[in-house]
Protein backbone atom coordinates (compact mmCIF):
# COMPACT_ATOMS: atom_id res chain seq x y z
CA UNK A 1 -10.03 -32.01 -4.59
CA UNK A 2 -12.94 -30.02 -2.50
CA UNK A 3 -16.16 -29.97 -4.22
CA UNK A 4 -16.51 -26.51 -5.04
CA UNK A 5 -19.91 -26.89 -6.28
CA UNK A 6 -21.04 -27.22 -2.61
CA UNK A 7 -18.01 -25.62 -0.74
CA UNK A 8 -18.48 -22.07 -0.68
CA UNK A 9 -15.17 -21.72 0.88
CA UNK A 10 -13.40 -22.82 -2.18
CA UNK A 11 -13.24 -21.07 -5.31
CA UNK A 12 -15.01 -22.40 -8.58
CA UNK A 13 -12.48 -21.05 -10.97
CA UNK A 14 -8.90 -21.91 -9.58
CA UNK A 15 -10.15 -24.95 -6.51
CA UNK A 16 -8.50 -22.79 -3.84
CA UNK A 17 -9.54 -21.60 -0.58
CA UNK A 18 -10.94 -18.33 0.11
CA UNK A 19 -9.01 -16.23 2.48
CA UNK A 20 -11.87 -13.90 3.27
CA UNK A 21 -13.27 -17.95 5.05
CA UNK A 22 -10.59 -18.06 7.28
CA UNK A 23 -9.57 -14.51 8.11
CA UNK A 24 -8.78 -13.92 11.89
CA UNK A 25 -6.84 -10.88 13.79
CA UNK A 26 -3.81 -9.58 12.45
CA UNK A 27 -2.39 -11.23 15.20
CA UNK A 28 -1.92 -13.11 18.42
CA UNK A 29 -0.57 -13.05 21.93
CA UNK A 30 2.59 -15.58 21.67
CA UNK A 31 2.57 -15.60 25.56
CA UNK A 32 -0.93 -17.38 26.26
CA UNK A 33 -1.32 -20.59 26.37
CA UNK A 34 -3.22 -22.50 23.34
CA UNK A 35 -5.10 -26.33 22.70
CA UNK A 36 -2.79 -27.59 20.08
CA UNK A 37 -1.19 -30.96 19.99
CA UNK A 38 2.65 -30.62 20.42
CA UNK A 39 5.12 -32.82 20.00
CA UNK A 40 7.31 -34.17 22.65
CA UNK A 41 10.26 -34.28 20.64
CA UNK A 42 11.60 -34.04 17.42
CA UNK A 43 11.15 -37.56 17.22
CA UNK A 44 7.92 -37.25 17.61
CA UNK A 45 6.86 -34.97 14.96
CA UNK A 46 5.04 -37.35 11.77
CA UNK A 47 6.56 -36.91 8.70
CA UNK A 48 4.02 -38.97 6.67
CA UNK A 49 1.50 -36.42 7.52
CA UNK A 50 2.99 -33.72 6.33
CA UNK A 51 4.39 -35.29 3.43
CA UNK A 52 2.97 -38.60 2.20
CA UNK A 53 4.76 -38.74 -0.83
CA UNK A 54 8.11 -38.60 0.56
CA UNK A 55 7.25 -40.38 3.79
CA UNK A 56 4.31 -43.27 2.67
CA UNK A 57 3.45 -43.89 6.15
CA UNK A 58 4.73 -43.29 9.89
CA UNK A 59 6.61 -46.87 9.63
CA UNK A 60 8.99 -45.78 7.11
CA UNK A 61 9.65 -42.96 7.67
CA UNK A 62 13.89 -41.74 6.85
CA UNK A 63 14.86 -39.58 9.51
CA UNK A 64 17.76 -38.93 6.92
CA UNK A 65 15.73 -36.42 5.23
CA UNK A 66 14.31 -34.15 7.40
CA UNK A 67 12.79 -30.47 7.63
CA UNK A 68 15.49 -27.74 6.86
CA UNK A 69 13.55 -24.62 6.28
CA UNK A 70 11.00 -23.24 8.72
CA UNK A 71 8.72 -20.32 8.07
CA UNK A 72 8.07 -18.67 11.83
CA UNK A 73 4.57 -17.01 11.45
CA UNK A 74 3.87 -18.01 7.84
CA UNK A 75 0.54 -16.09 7.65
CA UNK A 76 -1.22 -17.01 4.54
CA UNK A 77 1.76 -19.24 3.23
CA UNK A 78 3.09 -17.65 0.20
CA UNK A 79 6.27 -17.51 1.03
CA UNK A 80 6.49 -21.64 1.16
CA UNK A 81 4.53 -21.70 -1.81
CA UNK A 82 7.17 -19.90 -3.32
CA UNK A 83 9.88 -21.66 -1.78
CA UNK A 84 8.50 -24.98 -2.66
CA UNK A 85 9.11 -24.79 -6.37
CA UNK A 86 12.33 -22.88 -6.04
CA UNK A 87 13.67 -25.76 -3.91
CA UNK A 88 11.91 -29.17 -4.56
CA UNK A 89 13.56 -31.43 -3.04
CA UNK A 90 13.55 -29.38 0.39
CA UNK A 91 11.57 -30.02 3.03
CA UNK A 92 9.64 -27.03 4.57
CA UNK A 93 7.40 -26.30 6.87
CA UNK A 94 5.08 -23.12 8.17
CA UNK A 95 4.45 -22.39 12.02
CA UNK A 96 0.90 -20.31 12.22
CA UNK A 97 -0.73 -20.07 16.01
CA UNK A 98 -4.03 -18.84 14.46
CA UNK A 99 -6.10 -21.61 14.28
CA UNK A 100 -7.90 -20.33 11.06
CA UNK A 101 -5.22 -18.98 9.08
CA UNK A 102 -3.21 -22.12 9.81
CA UNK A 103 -6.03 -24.27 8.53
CA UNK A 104 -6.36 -21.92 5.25
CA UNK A 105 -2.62 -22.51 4.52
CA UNK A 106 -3.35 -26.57 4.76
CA UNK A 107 -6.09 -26.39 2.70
CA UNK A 108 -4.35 -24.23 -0.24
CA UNK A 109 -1.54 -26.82 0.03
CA UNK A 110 -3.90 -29.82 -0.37
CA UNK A 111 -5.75 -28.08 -3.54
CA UNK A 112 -2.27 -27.08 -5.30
CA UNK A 113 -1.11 -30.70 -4.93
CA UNK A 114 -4.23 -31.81 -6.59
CA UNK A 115 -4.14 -29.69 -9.29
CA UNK A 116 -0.79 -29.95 -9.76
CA UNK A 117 0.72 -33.55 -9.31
CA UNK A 118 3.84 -34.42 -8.47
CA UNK A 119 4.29 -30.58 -6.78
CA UNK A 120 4.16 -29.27 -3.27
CA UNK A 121 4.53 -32.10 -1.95
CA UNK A 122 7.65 -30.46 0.00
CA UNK A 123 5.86 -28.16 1.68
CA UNK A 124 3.64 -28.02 5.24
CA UNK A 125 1.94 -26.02 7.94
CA UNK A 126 1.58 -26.94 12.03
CA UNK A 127 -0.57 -25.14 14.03
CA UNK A 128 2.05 -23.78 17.04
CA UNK A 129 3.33 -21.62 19.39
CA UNK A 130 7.07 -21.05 17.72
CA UNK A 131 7.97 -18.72 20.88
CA UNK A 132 7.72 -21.73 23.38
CA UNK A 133 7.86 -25.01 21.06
CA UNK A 134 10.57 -24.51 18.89
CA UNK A 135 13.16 -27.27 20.66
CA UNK A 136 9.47 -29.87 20.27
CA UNK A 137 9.84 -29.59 16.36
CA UNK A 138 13.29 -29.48 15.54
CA UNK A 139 16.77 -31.45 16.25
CA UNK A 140 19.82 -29.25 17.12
CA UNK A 141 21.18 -27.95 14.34
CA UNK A 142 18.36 -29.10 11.85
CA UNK A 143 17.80 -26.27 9.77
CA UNK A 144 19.03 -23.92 6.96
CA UNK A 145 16.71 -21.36 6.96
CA UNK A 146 14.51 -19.65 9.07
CA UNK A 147 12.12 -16.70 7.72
CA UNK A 148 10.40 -14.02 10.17
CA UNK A 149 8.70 -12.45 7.84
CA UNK A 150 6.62 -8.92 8.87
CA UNK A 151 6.19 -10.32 12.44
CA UNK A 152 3.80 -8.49 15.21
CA UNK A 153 5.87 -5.29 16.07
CA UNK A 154 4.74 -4.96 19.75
CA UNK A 155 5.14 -1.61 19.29
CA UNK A 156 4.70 -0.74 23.67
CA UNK A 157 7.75 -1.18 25.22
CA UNK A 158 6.41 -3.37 28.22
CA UNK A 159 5.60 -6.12 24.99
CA UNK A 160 8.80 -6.05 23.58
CA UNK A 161 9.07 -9.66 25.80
CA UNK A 162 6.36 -10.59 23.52
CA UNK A 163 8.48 -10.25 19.90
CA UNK A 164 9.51 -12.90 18.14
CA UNK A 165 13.49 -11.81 17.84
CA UNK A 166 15.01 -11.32 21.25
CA UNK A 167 18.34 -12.20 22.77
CA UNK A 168 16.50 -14.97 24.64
CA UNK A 169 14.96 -16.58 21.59
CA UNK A 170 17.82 -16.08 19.35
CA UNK A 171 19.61 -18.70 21.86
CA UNK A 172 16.92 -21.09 20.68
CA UNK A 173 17.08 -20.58 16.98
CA UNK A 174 21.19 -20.45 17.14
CA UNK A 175 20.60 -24.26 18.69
CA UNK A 176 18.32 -25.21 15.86
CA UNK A 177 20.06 -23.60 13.01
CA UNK A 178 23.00 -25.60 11.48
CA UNK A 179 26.27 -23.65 10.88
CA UNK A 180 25.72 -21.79 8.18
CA UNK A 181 22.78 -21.64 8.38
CA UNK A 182 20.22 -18.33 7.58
CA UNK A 183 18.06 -16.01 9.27
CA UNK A 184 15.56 -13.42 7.07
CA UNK A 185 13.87 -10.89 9.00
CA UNK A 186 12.36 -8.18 7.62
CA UNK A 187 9.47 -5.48 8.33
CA UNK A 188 8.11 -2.06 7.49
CA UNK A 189 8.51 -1.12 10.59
CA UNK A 190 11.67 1.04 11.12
CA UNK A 191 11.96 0.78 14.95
CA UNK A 192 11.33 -3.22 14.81
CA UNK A 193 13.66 -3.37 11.95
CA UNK A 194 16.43 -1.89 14.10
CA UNK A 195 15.73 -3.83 17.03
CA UNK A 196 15.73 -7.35 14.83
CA UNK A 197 19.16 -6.08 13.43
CA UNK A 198 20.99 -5.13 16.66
CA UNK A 199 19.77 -8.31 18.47
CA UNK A 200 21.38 -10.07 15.78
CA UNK A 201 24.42 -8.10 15.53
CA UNK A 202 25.17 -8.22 19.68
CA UNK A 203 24.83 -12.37 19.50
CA UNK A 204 27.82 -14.33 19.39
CA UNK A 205 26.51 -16.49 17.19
CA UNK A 206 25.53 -14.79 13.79
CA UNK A 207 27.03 -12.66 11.48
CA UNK A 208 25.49 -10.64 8.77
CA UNK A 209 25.45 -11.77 5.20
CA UNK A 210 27.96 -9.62 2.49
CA UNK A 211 26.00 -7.65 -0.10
CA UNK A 212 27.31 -10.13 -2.28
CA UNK A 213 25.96 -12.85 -0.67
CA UNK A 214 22.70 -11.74 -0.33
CA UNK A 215 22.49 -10.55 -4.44
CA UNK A 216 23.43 -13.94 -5.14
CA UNK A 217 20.64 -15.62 -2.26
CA UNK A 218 17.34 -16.25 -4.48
CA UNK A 219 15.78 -16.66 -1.51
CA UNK A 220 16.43 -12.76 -0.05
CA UNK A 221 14.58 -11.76 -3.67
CA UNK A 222 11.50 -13.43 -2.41
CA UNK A 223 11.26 -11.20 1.34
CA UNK A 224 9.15 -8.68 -0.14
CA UNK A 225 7.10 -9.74 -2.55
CA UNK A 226 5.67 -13.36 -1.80
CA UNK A 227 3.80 -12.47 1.37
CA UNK A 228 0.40 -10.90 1.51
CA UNK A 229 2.17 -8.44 3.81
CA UNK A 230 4.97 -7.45 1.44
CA UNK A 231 2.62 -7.20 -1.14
CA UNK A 232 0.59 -4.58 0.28
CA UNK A 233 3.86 -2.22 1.50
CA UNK A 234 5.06 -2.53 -1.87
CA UNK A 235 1.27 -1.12 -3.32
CA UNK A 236 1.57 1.58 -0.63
CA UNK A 237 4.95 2.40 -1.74
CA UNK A 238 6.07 1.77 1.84
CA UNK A 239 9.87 1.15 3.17
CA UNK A 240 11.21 -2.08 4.30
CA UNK A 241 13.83 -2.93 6.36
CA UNK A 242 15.88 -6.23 6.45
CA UNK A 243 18.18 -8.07 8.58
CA UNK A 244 19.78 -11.24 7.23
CA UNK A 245 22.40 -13.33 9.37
CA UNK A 246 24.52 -16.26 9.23
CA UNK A 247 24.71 -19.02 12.26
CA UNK A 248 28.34 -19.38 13.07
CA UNK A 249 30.51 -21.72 15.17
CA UNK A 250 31.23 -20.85 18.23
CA UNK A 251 34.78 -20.19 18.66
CA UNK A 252 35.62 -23.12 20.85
CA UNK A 253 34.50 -25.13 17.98
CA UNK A 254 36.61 -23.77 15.42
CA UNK A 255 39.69 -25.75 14.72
C-alpha cells in the first residue's frame, strides 16, 4: 500500500488517491494520435498484469476466461468499481486516453485491493484510444457489456466524426459484442442522447432492451449514479437520457 505519510497524492485517512493529483481536461481529441503501447492482437493483451490473482503470470495464463465487460471512457472508474463487486467473478476492464486520469484509476484499484483482500481483483484500466484500437483488445464476439457512459458530446456538427457512437463504430462494437450482448449509453445531453439512440435504432444489428428487461438489469440502476459525472447531474437536478441495446444475430445466422 502507498506510504501516505510521504505521498501527498494519497490520502491519510482512507489510502486512496487524490483526484484533484491527477485531474486533466474534461476531455480529449479521439482523432490524434497518442504514445501508448497497443497491442497487436487480442492475443497479445497480458492478462497477468491486469489481474495477477486470476492469471499468476503471463505463462499460464487461461484464455478460457477472458474480459467480458469493457468500460469505453471510464473517467475516474466508478462505474467498474461498482461493477466489480456486483459481478466478481467477471472480468472487466476500463479504456481512459488521458494519461493522468487513467493512471488515477490504476492507482485507486491497487489501494482497494490492498485494503481489501481477496476484492477487485476483477477489475482493470489500459491507457487507449477505444475509437481506433478496439479490434487490438478484444476477440470477435468477446464481450457482454459495453458502457459509454456521459461521453464528449462534440456538440459542432463538423465533430460529430469525432463521437464515440456512430454508424461506423457501431460496426466495430457489433463485431466485439457477443449475441446478446449489451450496450449502455447515456448522457445529459438531449441532442447526443438522440443521436446515440437513433444510431442504434437504424443498425441492423441491435435492438433495444423491453422496459422489463431493463427494471430487471442491475446493471442499468448503476448509469446514473456511480460516475463522477452522473453524480453531479443528479446534484444539479439535471435530465438524463439513455439508450440501451441488445447485439443480435444477423439474420443469415438465424436458423
Amino acid at each position: 500500500m502507498p506510504d501516505t505519510r510521504v505521498n501527498p497524492t494519497f490520502s491519510k485517512s482512507t489510502g486512496l488517491p487524490r483526484k484533484r493529483f491527477y485531474r486533466a481536461r474534461a476531455h480529449s481529441n479521439p482523432l490524434s494520435d497518442s504514445h501508448f503501447p497497443v497491442p497487436l492482437t487480442p492475443a497479445h493483451v497480458d492478462y497477468s498484469l491486469h489481474y495477477p490473482q486470476f492469471f499468476p503470470s503471463s505463462d499460464q495464463v487461461d484464455r478460457s476466461k477472458k474480459i467480458k465487460f469493457a468500460d469505453i471512457g471510464c473517467g475516474f472508474g466508478g462505474l467498474l468499481i461498482s461493477l466489480s463487486t456486483l459481478f466478481p467473478d467477471t472480468l472487466m476492464i476500463g479504456m481512459e486516453l488521458r494519461d493522468k486520469v487513467s493512471e488515477y484509476v490504476k492507482e485507486r484499484i491497487l489501494s482497494l485491493r490492498v485494503a481489501n483482500p481477496g476484492q477487485y481483483q476483477n477489475i482493470s484500466v489500459v491507457r487507449t484510444n477505444s475509437m481506433k484500437y478496439i479490434p487490438n483488445h478484444f476477440d470477435k464476439a468477446q464481450l457482454s457489456k459495453m458502457f459509454f457512459l456521459f461521453p464528449d458530446p462534440h456538440f459542432k456538427e463538423k465533430n460529430h466524426r469525432r463521437r464515440v457512437i456512430s454508424p461506423f463504430l457501431l460496426d466495430e462494437y457489433a463485431y466485439v459484442l457477443e449475441v446478446g450482448g449489451i450496450i449502455y449509453t447515456i448522457t445529459d445531453v438531449e441532442e447526443l442522447g438522440e443521436w446515440m439512440k437513433s444510431c442504434l435504432e437504424n443498425h441492423p444489428l441491435f435492438e433495444p432492451l423491453t422496459e422489463k428487461e431493463l427494471e430487471a438489469d442491475p446493471a442499468v440502476k448503476l448509469l446514473s449514479s456511480a460516475t463522477e459525472e452522473g453524480q453531479k447531474v443528479a446534484r444539479n437536478d439535471g435530465q438524463t437520457f439513455q439508450a440501451i441495446f441488445r447485439r443480435i444475430a444477423r439474420p443469415d445466422q438465424i436458423s
